[in-house]
N, C-alpha and C. Protein backbone atom coordinates (compact mmCIF):
# COMPACT_ATOMS: atom_id res chain seq x y z
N UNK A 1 78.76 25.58 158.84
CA UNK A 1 80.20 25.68 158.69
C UNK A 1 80.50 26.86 157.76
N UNK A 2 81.47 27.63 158.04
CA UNK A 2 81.98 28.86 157.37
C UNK A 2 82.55 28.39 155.79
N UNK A 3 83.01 29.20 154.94
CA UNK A 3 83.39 29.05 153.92
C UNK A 3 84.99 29.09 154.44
N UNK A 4 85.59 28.47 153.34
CA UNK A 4 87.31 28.55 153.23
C UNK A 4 87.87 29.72 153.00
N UNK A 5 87.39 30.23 151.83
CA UNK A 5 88.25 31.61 151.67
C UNK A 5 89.13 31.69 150.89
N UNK A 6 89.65 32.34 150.64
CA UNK A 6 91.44 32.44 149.86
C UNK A 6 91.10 32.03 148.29
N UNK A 7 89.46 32.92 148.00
CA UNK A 7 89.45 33.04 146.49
C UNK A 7 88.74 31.99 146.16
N UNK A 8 88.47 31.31 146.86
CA UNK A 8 87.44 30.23 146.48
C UNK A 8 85.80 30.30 145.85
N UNK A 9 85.97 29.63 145.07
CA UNK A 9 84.87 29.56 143.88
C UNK A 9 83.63 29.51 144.88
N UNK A 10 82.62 30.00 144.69
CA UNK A 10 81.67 29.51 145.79
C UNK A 10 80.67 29.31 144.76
N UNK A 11 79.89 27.84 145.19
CA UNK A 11 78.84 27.36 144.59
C UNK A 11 78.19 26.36 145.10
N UNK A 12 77.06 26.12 144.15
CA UNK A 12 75.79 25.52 145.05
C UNK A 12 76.20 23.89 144.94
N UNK A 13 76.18 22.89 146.00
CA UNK A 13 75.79 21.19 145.45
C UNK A 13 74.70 20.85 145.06
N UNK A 14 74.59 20.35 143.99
CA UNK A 14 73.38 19.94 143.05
C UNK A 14 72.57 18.54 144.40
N UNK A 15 73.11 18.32 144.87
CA UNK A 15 72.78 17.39 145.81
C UNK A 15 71.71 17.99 147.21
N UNK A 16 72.88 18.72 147.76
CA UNK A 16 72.33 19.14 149.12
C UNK A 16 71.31 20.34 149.19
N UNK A 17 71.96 21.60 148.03
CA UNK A 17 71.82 22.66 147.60
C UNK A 17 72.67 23.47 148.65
N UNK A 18 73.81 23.34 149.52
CA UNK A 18 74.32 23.96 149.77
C UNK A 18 74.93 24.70 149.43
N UNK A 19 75.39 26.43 149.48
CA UNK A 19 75.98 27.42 149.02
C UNK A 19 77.24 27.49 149.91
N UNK A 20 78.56 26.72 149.14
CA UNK A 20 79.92 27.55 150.08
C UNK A 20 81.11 27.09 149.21
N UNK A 21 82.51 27.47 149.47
CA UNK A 21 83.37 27.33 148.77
C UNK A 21 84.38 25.61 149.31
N UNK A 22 83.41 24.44 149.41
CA UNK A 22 83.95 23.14 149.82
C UNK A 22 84.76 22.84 148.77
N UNK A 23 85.00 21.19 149.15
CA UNK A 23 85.65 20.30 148.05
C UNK A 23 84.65 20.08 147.59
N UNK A 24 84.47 20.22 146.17
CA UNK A 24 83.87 19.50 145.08
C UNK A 24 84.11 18.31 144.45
N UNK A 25 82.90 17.22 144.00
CA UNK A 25 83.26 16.48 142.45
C UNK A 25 82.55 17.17 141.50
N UNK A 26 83.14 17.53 140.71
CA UNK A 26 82.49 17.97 139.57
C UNK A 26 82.83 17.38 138.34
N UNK A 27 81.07 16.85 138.27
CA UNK A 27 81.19 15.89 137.01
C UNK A 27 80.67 16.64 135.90
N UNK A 28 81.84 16.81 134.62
CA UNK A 28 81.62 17.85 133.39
C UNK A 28 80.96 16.75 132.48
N UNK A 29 80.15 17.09 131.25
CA UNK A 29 79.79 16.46 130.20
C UNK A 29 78.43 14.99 130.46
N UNK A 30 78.00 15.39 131.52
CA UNK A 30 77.03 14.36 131.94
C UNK A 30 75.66 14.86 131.71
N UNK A 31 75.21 14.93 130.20
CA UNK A 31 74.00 15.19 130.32
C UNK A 31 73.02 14.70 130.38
N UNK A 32 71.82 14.93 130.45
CA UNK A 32 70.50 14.21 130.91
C UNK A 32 70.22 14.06 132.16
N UNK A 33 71.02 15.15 133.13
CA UNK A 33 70.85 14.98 134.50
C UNK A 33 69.22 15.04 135.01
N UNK A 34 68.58 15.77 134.16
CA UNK A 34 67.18 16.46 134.40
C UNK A 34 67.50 17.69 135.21
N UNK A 35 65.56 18.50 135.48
CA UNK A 35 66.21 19.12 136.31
C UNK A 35 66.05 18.78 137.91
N UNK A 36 66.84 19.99 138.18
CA UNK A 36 67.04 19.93 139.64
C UNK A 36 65.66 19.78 140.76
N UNK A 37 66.13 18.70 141.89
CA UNK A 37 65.47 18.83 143.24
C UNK A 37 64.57 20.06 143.36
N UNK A 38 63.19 20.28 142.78
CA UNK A 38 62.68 21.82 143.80
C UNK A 38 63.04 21.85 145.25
N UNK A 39 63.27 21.35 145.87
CA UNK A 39 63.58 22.00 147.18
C UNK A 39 65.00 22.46 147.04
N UNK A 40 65.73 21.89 146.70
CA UNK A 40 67.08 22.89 145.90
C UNK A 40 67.16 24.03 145.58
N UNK A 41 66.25 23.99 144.45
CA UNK A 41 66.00 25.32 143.90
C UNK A 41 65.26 26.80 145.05
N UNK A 42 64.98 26.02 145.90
CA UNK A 42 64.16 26.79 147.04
C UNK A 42 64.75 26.99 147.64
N UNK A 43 66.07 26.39 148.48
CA UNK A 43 66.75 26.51 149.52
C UNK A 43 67.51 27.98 148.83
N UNK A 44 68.24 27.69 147.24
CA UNK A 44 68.50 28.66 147.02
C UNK A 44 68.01 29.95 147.01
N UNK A 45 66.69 30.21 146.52
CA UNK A 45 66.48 31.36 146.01
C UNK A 45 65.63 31.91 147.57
N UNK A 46 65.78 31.10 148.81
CA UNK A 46 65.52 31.08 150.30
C UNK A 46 66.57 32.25 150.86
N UNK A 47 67.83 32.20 150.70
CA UNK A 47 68.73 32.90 151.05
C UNK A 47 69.02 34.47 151.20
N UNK A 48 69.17 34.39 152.53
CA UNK A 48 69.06 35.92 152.50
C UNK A 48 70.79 36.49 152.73
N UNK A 49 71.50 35.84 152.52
CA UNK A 49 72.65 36.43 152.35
C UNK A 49 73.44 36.24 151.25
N UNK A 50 72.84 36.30 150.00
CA UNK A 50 73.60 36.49 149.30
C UNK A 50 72.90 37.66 147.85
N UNK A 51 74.11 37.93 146.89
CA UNK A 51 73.38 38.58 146.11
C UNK A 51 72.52 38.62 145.25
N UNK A 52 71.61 38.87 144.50
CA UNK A 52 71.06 38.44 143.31
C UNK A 52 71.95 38.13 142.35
N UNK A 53 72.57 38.54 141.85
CA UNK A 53 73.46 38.51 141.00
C UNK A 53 74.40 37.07 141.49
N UNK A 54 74.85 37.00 142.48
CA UNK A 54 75.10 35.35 143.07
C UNK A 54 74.01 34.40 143.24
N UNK A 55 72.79 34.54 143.27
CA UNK A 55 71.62 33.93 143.44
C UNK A 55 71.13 33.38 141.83
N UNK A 56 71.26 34.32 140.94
CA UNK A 56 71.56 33.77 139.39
C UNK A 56 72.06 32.73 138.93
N UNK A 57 73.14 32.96 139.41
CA UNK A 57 74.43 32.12 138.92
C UNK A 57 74.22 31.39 139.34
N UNK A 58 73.95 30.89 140.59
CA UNK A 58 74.08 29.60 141.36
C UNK A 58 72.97 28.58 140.89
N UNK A 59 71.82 29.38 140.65
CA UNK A 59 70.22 28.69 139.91
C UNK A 59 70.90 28.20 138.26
N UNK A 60 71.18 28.93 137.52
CA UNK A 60 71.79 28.69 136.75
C UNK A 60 72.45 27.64 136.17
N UNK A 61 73.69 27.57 137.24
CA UNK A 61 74.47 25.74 137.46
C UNK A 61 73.56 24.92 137.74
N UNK A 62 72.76 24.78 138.65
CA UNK A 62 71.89 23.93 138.98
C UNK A 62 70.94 23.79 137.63
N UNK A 63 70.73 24.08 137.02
CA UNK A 63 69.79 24.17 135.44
C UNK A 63 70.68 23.89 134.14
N UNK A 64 71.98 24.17 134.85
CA UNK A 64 72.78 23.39 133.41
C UNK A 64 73.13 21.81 133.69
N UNK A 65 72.84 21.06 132.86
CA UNK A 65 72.43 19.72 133.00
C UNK A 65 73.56 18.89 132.46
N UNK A 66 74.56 19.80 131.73
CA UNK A 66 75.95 19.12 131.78
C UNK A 66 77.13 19.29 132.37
N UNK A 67 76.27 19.19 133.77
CA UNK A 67 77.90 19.80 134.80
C UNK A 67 76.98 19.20 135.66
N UNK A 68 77.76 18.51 136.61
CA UNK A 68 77.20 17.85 137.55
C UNK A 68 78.13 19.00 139.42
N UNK A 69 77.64 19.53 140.26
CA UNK A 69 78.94 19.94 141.19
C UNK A 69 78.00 19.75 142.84
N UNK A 70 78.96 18.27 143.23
CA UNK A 70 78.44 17.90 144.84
C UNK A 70 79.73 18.08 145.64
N UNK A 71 79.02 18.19 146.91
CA UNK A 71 80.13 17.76 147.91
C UNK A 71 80.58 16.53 147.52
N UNK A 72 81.78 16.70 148.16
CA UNK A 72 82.68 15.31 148.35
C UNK A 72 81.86 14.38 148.72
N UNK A 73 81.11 14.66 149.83
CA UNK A 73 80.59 14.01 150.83
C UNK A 73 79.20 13.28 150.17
N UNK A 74 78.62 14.54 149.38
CA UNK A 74 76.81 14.31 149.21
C UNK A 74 77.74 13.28 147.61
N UNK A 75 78.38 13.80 147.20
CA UNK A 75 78.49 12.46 145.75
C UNK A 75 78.62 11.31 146.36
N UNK A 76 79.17 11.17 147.69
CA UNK A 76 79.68 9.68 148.00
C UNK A 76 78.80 9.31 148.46
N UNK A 77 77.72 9.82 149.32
CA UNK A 77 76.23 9.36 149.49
C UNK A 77 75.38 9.28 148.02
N UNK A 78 75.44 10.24 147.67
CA UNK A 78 74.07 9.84 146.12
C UNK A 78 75.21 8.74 144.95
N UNK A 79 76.05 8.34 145.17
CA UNK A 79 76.84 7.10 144.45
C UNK A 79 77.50 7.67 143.18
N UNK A 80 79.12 8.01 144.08
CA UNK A 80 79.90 8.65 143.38
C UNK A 80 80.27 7.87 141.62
N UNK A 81 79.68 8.58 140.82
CA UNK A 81 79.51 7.63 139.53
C UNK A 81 80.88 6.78 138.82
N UNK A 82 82.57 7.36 139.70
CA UNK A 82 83.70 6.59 139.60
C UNK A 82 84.39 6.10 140.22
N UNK A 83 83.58 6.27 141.40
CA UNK A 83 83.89 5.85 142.74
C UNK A 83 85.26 7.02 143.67
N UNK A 84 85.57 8.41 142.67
CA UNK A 84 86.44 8.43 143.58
C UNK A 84 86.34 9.32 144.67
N UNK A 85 85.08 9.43 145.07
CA UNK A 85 84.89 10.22 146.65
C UNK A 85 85.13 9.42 147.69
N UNK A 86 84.85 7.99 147.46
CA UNK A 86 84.74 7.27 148.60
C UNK A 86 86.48 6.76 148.79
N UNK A 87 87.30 6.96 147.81
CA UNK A 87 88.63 6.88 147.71
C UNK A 87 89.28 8.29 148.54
N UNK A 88 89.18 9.07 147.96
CA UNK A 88 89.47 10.41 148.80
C UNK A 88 89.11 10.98 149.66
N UNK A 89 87.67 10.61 150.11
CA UNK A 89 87.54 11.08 151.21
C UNK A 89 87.98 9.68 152.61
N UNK A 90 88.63 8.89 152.07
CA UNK A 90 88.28 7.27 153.59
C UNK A 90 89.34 7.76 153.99
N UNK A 91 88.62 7.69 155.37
CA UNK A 91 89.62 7.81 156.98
C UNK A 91 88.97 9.74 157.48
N UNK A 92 88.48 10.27 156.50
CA UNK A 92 88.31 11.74 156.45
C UNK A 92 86.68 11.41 156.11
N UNK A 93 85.87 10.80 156.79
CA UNK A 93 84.12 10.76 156.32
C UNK A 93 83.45 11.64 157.14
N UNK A 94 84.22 12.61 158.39
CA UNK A 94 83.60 13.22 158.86
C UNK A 94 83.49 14.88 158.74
N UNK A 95 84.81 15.06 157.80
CA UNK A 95 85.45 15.98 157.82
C UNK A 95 84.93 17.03 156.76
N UNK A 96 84.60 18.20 157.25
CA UNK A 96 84.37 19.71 155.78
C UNK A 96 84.92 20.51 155.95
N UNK A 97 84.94 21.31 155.31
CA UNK A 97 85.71 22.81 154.53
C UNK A 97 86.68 22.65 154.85
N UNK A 98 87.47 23.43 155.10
CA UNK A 98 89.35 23.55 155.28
C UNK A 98 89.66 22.14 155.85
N UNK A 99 89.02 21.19 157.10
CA UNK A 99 89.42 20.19 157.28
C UNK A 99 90.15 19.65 156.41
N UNK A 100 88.64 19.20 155.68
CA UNK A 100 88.75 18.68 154.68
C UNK A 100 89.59 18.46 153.06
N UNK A 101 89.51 20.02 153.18
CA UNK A 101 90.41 20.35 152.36
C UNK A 101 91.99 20.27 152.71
N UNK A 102 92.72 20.24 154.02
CA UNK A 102 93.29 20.09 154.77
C UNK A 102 94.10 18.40 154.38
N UNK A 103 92.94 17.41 154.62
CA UNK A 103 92.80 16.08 154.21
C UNK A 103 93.44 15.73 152.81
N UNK A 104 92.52 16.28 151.90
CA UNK A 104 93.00 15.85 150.37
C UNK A 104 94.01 16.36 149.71
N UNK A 105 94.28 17.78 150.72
CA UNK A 105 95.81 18.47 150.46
C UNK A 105 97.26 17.76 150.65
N UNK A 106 96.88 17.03 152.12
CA UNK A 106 98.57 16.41 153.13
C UNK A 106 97.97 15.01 153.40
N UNK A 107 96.55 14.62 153.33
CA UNK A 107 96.48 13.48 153.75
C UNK A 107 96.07 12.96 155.08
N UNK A 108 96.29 14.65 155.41
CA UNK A 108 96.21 14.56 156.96
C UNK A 108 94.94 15.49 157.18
N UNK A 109 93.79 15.15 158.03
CA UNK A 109 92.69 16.11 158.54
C UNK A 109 92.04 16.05 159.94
C-alpha cells in the first residue's frame, strides 16, 4: 500500500517494521520496552528505497525505548495497552492508509 502524503510523518511500526506515513498509536513514556525484534531491524536496514539519512532515523525510533509507534492495526493485534485501537478502529478492521485514515477522520471508510 502507498503512503498518504500531504506531509506526513513517515515512520517505522515497532511491531511490523513497516516504513509509511499510516495511522499510528503512539505510546510516549513507556520504558523498558527492550530492544527491538531483529527481524525489524533487518527489514529496515533491507530497504532499498529509502535514504540513509531516513534509514537512521527510523533504526533510531525503533532503539528508543520510550516511545512506543504501531499501526493501528499491529497495536490492536500485539494488545493495545488502553484498549483504544480496538475502539477506533471497529467496523474499519480491514482498512489502511487514507482509508483508514478516511475512517477515524468522518467515521466513515
Amino acid at each position: 500500500m502507498s503512503n498518504i502524503g500531504q506531509d506526513r510523518l513517515v515512520r517505522v511500526c515497532d511491531y511490523c517494521g513497516g516504513v509509511d506515513d499510516h495511522p499510528r498509536h503512539v505510546i510516549a513514556g513507556n520504558p523498558g520496552t527492550g530492544l527491538p525484534d531483529p527481524a525489524v531491524v533487518t527489514k529496515i536496514l533491507d530497504l532499498d528505497d529509502i535514504a540513509s539519512a531516513d534509514r537512521a532515523a527510523l533504526i533510531a525510533d525503533l532503539y528508543d525505548t520510550t516511545l512506543v509507534l504501531r499501526h493501528l492495526d499491529c497495536c490492536r493485534a500485539a494488545g493495545c495497552p488502553d484498549g483504544t485501537c480496538s475502539e477506533q478502529t471497529a467496523g474499519a478492521e480491514d482498512l489502511r492508509g487514507v482509508d483508514l485514515l478516511d475512517h477515524l477522520m468522518t467515521g466513515k471508510g
